[in-house]
PDB file of N, CA and C in Angstrom:
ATOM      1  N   UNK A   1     -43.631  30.453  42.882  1.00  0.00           N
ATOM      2  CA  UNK A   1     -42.377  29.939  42.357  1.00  0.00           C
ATOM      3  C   UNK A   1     -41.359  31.083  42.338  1.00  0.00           C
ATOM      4  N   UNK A   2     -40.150  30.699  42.710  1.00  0.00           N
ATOM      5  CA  UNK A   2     -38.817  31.563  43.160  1.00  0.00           C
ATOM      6  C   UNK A   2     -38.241  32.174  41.770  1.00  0.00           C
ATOM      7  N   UNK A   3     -37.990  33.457  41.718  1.00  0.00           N
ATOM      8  CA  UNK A   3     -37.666  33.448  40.223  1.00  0.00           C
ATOM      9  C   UNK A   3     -36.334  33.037  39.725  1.00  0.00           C
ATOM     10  N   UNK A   4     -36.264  32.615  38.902  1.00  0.00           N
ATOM     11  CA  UNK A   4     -35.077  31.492  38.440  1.00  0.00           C
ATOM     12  C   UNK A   4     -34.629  30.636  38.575  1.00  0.00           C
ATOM     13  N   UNK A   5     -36.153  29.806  39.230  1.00  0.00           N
ATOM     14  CA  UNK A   5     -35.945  28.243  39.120  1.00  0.00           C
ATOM     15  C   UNK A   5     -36.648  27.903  38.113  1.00  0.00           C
ATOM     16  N   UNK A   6     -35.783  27.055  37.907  1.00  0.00           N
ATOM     17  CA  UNK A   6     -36.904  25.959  36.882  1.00  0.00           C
ATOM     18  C   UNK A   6     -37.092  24.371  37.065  1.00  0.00           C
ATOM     19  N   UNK A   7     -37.747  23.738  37.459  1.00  0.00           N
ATOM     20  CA  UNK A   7     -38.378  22.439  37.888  1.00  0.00           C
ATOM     21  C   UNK A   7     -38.378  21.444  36.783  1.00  0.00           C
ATOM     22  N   UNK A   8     -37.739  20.343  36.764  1.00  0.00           N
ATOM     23  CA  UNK A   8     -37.642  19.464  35.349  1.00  0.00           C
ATOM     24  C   UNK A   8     -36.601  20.123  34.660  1.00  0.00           C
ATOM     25  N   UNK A   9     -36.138  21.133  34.511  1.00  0.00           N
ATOM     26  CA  UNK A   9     -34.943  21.339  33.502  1.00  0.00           C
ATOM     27  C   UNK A   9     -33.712  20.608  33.954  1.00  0.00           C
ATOM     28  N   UNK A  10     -33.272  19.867  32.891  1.00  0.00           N
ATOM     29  CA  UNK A  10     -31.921  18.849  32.823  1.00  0.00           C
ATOM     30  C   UNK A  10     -30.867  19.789  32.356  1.00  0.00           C
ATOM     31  N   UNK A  11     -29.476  20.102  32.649  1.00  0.00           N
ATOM     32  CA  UNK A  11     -28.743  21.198  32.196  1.00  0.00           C
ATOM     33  C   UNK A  11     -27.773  20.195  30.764  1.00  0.00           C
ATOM     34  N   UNK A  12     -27.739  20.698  30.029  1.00  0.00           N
ATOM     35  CA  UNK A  12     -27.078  19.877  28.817  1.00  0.00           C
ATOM     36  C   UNK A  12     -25.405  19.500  29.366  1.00  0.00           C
ATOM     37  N   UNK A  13     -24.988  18.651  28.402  1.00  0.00           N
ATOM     38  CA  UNK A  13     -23.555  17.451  28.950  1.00  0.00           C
ATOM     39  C   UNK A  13     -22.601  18.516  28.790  1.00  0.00           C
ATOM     40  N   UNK A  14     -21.568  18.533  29.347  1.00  0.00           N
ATOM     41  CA  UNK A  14     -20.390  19.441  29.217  1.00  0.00           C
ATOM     42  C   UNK A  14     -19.842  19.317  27.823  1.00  0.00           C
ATOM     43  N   UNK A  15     -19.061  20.492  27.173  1.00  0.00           N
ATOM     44  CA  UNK A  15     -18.404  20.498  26.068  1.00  0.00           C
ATOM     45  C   UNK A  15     -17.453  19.828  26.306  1.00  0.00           C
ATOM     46  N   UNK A  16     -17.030  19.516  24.731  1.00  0.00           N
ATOM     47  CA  UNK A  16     -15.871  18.799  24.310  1.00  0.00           C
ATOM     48  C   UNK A  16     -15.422  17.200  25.136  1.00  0.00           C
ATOM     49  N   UNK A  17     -16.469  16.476  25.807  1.00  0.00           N
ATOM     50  CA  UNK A  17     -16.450  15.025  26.058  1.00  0.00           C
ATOM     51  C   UNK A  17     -16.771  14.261  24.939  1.00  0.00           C
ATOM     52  N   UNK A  18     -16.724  13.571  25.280  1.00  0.00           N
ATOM     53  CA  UNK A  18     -17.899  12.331  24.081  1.00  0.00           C
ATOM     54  C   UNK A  18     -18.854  11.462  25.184  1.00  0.00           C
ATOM     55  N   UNK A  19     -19.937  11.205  24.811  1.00  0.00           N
ATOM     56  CA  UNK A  19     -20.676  10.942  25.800  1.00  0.00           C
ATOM     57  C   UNK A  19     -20.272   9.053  25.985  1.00  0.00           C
ATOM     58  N   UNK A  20     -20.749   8.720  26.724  1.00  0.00           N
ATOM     59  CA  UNK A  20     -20.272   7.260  27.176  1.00  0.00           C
ATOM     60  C   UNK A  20     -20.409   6.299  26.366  1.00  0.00           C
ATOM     61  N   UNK A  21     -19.388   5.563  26.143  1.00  0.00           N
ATOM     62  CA  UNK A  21     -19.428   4.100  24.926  1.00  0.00           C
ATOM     63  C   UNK A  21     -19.064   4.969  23.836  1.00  0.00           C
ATOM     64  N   UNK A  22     -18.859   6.516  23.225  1.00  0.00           N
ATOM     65  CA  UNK A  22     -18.479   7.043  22.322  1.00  0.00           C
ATOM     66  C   UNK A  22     -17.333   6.399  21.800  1.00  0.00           C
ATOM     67  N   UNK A  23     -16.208   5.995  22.354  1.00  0.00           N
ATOM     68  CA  UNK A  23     -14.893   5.828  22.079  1.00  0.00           C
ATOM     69  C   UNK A  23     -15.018   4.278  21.267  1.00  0.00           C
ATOM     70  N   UNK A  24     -15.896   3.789  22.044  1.00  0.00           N
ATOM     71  CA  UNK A  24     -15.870   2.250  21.390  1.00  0.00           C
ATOM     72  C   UNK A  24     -17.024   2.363  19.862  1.00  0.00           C
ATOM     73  N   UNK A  25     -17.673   3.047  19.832  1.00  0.00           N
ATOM     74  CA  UNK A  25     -18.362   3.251  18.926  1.00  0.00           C
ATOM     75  C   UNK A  25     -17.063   3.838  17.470  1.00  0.00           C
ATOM     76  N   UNK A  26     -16.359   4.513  17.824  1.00  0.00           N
ATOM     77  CA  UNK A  26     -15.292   5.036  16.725  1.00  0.00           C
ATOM     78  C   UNK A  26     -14.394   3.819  16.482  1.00  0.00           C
ATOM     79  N   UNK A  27     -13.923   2.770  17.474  1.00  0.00           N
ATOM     80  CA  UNK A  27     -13.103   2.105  17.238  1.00  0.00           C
ATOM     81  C   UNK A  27     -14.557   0.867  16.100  1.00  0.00           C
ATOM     82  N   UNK A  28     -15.332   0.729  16.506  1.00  0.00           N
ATOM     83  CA  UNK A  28     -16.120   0.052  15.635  1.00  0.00           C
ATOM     84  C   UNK A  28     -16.279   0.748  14.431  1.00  0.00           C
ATOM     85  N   UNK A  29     -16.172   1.713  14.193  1.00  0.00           N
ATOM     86  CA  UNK A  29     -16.041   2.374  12.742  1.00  0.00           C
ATOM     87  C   UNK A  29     -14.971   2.444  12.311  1.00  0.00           C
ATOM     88  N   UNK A  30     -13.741   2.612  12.851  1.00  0.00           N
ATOM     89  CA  UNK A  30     -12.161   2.325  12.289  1.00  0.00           C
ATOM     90  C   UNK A  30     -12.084   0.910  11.922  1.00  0.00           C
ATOM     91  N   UNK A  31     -12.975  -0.085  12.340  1.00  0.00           N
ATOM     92  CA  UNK A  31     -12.584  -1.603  12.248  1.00  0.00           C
ATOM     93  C   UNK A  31     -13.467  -1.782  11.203  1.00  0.00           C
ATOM     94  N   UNK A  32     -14.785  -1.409  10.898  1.00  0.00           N
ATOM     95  CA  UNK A  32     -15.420  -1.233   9.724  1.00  0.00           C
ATOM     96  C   UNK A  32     -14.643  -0.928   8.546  1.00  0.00           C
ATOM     97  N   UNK A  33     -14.623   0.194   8.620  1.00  0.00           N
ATOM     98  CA  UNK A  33     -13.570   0.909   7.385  1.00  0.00           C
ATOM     99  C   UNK A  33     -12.474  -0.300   6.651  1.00  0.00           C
ATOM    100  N   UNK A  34     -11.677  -0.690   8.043  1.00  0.00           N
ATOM    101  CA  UNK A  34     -10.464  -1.623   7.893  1.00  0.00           C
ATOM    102  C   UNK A  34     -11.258  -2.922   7.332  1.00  0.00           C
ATOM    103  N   UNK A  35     -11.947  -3.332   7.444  1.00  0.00           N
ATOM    104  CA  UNK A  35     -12.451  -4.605   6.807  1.00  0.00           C
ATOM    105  C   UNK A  35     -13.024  -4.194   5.738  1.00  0.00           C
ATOM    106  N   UNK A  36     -13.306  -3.118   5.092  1.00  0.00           N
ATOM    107  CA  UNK A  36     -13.923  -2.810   3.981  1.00  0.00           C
ATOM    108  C   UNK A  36     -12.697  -2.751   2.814  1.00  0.00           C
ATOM    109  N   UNK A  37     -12.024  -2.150   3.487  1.00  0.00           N
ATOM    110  CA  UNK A  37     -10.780  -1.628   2.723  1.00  0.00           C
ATOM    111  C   UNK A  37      -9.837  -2.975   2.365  1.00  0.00           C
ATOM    112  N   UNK A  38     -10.141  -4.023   3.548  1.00  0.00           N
ATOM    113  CA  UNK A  38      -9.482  -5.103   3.196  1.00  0.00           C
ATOM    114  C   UNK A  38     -10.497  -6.169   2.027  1.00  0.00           C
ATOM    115  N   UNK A  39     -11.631  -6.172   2.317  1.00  0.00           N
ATOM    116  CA  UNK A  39     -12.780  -6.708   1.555  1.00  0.00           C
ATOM    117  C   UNK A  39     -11.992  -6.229  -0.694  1.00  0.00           C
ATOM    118  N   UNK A  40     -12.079  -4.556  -0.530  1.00  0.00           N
ATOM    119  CA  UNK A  40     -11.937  -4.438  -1.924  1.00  0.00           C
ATOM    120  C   UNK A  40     -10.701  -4.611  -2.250  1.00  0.00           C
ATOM    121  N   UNK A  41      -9.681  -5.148  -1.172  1.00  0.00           N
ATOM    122  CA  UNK A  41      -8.429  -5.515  -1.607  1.00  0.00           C
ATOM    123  C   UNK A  41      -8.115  -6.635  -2.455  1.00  0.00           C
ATOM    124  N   UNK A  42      -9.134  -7.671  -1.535  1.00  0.00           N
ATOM    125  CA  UNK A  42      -9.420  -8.746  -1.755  1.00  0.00           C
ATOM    126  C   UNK A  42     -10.154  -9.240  -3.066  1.00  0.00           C
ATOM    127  N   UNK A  43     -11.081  -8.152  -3.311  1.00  0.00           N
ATOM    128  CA  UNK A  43     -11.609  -8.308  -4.857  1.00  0.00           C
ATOM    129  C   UNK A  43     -10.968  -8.381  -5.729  1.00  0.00           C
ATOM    130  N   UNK A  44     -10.135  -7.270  -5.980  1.00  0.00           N
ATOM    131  CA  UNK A  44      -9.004  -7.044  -6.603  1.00  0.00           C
ATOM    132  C   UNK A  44      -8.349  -8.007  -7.368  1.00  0.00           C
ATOM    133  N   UNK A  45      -8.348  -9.247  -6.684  1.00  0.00           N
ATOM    134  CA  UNK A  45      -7.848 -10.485  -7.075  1.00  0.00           C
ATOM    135  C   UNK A  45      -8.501 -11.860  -7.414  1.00  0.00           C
ATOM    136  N   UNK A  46      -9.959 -11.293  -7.001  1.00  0.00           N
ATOM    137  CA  UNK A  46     -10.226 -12.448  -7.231  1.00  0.00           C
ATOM    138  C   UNK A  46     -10.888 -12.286  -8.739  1.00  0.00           C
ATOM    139  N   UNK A  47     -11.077 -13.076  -9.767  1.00  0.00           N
ATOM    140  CA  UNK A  47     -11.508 -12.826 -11.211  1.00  0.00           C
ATOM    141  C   UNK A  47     -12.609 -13.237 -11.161  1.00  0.00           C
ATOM    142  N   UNK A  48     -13.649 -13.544 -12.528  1.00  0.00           N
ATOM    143  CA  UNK A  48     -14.968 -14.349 -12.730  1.00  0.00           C
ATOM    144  C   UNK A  48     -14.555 -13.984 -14.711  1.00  0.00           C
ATOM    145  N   UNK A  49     -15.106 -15.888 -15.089  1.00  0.00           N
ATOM    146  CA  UNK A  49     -15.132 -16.012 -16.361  1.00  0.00           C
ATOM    147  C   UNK A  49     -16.412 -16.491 -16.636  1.00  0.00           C
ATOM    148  N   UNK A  50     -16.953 -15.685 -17.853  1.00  0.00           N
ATOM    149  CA  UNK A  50     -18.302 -16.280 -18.511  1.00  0.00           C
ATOM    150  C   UNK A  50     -17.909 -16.728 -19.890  1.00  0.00           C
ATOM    151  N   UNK A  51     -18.719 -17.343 -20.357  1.00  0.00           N
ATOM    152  CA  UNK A  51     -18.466 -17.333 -21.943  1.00  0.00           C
ATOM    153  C   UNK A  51     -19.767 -17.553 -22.251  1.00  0.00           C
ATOM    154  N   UNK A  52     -20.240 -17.038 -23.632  1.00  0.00           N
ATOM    155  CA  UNK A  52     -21.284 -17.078 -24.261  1.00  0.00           C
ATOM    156  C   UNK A  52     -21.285 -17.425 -25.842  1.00  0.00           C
ATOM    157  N   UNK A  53     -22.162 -17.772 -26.329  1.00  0.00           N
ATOM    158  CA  UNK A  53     -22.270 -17.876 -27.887  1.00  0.00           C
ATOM    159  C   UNK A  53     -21.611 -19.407 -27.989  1.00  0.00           C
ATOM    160  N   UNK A  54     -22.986 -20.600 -27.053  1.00  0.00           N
ATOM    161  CA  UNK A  54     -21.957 -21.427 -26.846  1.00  0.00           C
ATOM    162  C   UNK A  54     -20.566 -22.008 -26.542  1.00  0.00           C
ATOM    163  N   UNK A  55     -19.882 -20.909 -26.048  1.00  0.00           N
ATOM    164  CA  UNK A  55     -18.780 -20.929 -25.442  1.00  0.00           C
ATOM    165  C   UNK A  55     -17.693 -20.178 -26.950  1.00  0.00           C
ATOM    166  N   UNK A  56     -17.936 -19.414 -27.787  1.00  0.00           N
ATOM    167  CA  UNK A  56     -17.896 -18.860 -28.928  1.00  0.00           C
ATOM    168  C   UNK A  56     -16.810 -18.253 -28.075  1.00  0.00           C
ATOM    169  N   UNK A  57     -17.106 -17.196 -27.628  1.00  0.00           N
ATOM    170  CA  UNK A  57     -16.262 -16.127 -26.138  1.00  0.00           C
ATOM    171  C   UNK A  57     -16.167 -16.580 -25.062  1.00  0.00           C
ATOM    172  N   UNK A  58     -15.307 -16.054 -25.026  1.00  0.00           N
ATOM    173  CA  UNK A  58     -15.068 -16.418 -23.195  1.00  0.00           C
ATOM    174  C   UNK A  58     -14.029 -14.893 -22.284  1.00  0.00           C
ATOM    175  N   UNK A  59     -14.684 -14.609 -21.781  1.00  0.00           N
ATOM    176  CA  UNK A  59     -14.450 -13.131 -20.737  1.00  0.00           C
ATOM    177  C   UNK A  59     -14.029 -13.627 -20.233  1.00  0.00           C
ATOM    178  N   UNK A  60     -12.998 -12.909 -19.143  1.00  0.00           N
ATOM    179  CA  UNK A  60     -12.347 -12.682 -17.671  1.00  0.00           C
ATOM    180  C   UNK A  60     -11.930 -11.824 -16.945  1.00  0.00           C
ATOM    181  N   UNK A  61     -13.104 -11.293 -16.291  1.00  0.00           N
ATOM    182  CA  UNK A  61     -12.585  -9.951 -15.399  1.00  0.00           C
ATOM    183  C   UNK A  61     -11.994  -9.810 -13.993  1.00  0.00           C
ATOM    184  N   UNK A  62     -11.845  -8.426 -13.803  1.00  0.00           N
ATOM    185  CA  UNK A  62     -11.085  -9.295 -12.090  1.00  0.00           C
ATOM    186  C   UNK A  62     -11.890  -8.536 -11.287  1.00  0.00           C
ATOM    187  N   UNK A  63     -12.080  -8.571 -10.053  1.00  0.00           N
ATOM    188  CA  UNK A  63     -13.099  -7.977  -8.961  1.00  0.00           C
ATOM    189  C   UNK A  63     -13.091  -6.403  -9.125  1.00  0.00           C
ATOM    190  N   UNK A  64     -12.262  -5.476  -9.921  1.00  0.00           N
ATOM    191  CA  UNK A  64     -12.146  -4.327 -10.148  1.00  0.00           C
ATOM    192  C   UNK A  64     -12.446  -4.025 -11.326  1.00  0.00           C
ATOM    193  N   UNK A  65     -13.518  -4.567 -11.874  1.00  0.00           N
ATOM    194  CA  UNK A  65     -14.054  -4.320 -13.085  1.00  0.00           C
ATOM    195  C   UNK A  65     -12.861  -4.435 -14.418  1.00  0.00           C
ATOM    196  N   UNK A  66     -11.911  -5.163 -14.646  1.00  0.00           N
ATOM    197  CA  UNK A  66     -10.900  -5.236 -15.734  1.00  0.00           C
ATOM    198  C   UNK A  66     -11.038  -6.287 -16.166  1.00  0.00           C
ATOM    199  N   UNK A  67     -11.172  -6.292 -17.398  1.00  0.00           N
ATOM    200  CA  UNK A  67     -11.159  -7.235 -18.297  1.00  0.00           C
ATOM    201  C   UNK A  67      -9.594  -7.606 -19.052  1.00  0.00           C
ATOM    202  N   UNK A  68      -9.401  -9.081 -18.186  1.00  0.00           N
ATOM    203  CA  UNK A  68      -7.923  -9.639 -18.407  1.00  0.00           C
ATOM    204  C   UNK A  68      -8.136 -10.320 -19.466  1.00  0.00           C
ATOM    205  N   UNK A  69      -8.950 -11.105 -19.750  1.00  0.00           N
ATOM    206  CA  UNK A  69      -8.688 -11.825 -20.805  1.00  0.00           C
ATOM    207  C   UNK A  69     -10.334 -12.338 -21.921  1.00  0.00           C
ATOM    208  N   UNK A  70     -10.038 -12.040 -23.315  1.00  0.00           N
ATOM    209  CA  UNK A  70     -10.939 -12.660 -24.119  1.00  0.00           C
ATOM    210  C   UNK A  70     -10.294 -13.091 -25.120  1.00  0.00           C
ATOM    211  N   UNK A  71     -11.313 -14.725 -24.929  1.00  0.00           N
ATOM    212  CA  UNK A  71     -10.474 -15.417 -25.918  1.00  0.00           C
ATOM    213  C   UNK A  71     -11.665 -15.897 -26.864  1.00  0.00           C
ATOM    214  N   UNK A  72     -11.647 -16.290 -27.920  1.00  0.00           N
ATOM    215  CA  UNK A  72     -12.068 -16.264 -29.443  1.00  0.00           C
ATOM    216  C   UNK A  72     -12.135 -17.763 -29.671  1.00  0.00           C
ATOM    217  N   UNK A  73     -13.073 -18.947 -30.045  1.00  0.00           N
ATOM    218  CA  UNK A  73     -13.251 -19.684 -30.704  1.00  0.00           C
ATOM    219  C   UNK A  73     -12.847 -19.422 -32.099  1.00  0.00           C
ATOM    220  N   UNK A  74     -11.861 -20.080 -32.966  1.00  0.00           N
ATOM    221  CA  UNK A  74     -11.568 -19.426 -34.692  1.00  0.00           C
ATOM    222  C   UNK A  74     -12.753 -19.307 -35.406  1.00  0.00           C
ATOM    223  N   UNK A  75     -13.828 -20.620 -35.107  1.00  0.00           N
ATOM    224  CA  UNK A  75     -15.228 -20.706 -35.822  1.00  0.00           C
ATOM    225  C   UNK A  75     -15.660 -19.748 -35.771  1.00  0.00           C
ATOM    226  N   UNK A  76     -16.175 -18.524 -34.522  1.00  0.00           N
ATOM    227  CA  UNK A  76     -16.763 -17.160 -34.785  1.00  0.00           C
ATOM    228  C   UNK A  76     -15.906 -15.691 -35.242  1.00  0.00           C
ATOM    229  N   UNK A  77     -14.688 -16.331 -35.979  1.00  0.00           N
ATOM    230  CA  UNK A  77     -14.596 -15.273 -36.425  1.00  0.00           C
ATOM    231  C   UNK A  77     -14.500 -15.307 -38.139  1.00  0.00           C
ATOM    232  N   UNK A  78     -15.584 -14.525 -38.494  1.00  0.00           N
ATOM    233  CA  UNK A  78     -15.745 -14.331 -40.182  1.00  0.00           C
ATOM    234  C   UNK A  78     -15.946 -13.431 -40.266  1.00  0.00           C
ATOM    235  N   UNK A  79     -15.441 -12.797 -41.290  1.00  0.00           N
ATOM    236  CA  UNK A  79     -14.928 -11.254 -41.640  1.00  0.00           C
ATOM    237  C   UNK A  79     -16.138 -11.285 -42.740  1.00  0.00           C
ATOM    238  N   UNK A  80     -16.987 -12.170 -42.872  1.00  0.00           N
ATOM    239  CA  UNK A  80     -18.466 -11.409 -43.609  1.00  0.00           C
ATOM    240  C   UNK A  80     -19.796 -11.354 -42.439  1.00  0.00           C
ATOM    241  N   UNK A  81     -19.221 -11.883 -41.145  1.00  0.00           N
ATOM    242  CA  UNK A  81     -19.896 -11.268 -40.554  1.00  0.00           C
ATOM    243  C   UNK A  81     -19.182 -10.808 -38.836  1.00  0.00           C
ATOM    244  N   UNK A  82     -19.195  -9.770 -39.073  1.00  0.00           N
ATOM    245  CA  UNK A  82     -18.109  -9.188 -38.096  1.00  0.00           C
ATOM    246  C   UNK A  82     -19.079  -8.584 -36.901  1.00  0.00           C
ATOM    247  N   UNK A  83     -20.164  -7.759 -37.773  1.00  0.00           N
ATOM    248  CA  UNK A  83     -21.341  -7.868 -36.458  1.00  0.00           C
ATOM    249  C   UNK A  83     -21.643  -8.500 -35.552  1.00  0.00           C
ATOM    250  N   UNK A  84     -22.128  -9.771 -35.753  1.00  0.00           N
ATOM    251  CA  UNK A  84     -22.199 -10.899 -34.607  1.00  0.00           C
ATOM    252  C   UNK A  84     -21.222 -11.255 -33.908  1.00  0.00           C
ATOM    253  N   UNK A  85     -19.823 -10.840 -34.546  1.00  0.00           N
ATOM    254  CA  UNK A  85     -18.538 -11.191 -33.397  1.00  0.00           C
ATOM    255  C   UNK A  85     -18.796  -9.900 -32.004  1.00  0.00           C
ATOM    256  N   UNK A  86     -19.124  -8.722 -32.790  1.00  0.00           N
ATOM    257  CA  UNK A  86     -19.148  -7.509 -31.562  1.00  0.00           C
ATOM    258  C   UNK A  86     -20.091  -7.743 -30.937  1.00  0.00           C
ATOM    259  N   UNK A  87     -21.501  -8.190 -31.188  1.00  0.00           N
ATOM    260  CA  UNK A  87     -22.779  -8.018 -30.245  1.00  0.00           C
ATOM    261  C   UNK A  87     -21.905  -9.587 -29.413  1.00  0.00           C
ATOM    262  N   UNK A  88     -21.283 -10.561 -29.720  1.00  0.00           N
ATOM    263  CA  UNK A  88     -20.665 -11.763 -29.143  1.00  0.00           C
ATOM    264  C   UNK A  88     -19.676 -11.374 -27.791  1.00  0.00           C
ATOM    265  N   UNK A  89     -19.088  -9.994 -28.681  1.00  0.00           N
ATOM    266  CA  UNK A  89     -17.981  -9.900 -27.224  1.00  0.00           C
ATOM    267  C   UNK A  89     -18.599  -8.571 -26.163  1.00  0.00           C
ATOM    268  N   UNK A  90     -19.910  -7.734 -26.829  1.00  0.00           N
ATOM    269  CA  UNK A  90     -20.249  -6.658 -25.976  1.00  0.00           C
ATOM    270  C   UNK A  90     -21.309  -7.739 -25.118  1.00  0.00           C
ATOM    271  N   UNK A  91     -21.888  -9.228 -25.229  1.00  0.00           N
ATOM    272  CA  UNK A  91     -22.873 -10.053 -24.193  1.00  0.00           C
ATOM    273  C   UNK A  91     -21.575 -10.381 -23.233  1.00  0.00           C
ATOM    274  N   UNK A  92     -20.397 -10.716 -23.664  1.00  0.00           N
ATOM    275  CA  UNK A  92     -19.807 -11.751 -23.177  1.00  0.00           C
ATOM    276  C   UNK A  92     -18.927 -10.520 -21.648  1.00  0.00           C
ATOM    277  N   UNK A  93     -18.873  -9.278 -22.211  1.00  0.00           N
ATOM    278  CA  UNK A  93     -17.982  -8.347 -21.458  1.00  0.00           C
ATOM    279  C   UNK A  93     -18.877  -7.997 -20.393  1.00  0.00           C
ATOM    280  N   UNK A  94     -20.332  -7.753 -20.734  1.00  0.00           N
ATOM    281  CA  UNK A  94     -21.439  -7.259 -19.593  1.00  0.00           C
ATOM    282  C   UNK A  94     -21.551  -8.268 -19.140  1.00  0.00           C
ATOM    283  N   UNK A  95     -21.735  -9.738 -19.256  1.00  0.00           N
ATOM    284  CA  UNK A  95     -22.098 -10.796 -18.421  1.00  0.00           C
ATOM    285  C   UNK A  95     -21.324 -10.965 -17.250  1.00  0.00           C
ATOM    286  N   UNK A  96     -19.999 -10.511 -17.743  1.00  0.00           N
ATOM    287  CA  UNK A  96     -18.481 -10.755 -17.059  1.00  0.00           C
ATOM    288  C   UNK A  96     -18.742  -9.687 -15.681  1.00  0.00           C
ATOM    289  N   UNK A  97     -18.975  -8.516 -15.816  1.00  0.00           N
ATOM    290  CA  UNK A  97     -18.879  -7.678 -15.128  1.00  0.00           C
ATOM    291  C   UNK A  97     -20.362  -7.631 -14.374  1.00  0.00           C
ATOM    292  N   UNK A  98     -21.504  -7.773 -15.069  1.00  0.00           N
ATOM    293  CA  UNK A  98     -22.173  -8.325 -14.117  1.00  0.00           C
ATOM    294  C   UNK A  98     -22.392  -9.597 -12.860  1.00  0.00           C
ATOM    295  N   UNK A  99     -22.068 -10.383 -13.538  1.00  0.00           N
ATOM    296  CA  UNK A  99     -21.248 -11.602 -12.759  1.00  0.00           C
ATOM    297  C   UNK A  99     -20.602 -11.506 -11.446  1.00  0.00           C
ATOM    298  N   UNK A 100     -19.603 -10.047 -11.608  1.00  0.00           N
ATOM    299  CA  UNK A 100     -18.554  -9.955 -10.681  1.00  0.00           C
ATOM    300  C   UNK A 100     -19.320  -9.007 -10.116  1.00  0.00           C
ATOM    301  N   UNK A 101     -20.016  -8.675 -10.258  1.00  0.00           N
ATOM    302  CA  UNK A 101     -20.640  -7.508  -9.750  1.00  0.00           C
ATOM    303  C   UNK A 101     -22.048  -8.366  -8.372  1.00  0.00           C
ATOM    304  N   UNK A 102     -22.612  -9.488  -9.119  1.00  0.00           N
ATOM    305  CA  UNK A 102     -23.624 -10.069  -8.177  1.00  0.00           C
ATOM    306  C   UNK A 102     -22.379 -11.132  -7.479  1.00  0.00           C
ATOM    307  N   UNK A 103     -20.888 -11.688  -7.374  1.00  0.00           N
ATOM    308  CA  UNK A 103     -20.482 -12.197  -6.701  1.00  0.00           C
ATOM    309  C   UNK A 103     -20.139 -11.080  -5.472  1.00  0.00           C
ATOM    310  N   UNK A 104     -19.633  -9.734  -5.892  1.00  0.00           N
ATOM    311  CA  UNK A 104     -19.443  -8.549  -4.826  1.00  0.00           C
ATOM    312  C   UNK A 104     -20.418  -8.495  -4.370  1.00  0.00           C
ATOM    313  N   UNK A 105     -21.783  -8.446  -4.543  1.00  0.00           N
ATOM    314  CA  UNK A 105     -23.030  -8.498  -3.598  1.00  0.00           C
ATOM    315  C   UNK A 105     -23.124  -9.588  -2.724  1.00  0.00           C
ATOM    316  N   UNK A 106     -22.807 -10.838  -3.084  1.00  0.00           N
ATOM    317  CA  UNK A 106     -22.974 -11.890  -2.145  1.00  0.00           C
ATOM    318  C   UNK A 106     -21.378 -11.919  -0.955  1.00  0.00           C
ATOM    319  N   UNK A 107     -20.474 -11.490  -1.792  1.00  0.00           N
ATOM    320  CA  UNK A 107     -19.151 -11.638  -1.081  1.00  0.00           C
ATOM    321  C   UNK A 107     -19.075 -10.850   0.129  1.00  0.00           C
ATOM    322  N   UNK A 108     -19.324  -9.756   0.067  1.00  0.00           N
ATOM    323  CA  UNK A 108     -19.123  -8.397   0.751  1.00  0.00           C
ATOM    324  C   UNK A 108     -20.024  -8.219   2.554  1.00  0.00           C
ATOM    325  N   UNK A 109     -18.942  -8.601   3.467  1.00  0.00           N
ATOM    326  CA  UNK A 109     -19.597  -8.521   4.964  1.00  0.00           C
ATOM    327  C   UNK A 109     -20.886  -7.812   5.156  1.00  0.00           C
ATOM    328  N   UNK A 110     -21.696  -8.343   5.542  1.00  0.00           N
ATOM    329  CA  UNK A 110     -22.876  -7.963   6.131  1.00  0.00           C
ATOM    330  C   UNK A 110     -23.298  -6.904   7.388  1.00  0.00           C
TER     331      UNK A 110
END
């Protein structure tokens, strides 16, 4: 064997190309991004209401985790027992946000 051959050696791709289908591969990740970005836009607006304590509370958050609105049945509120109103609105606020949280799991492109 001749010295400085080598048999089977492949010489590596030239610098600074992108190798083939590269370009379409980035535009599929710019279009990703863009539908993602449009996806949590879209949350943004959309709300979810629970209510609990027989409908005692009632939550409303919006796809960005904010809580717009809680509203109060008069019956649960008694100032000799004020405890059960808070454990009433800390079920009713996690339900809310969990809620919106398993609709973002089902909502959200595949």
């Amino acid at each position: 064997m001749a010295k400085g051959k080598r048999y089977g050696f492949v010489p590596p791709p030239p610098r600074g190309g992108t190798p083939k289908g590269g370009g379409d591969m980035m535009s599929q990740i710019q279009k990703l991004q863009e539908d993602m970005a449009r996806a949590q836009e879209a949350l943004k607006s959309e709300t979810v209401t629970v209510t609990v304590g027989g409908e005692a509370v009632t939550v409303t958050a919006t796809g960005d985790q904010r809580i717009v609105s809680i509203q109060l049945k008069p019956e649960v509120v008694d100032p000799d027992d004020v405890e059960m109103l808070q454990d009433l609105l800390v079920a009713a606020v996690n339900e809310a946000l969990q809620s919106r949280k398993r609709w973002q799991t089902s909502a959200w492109p595949a």
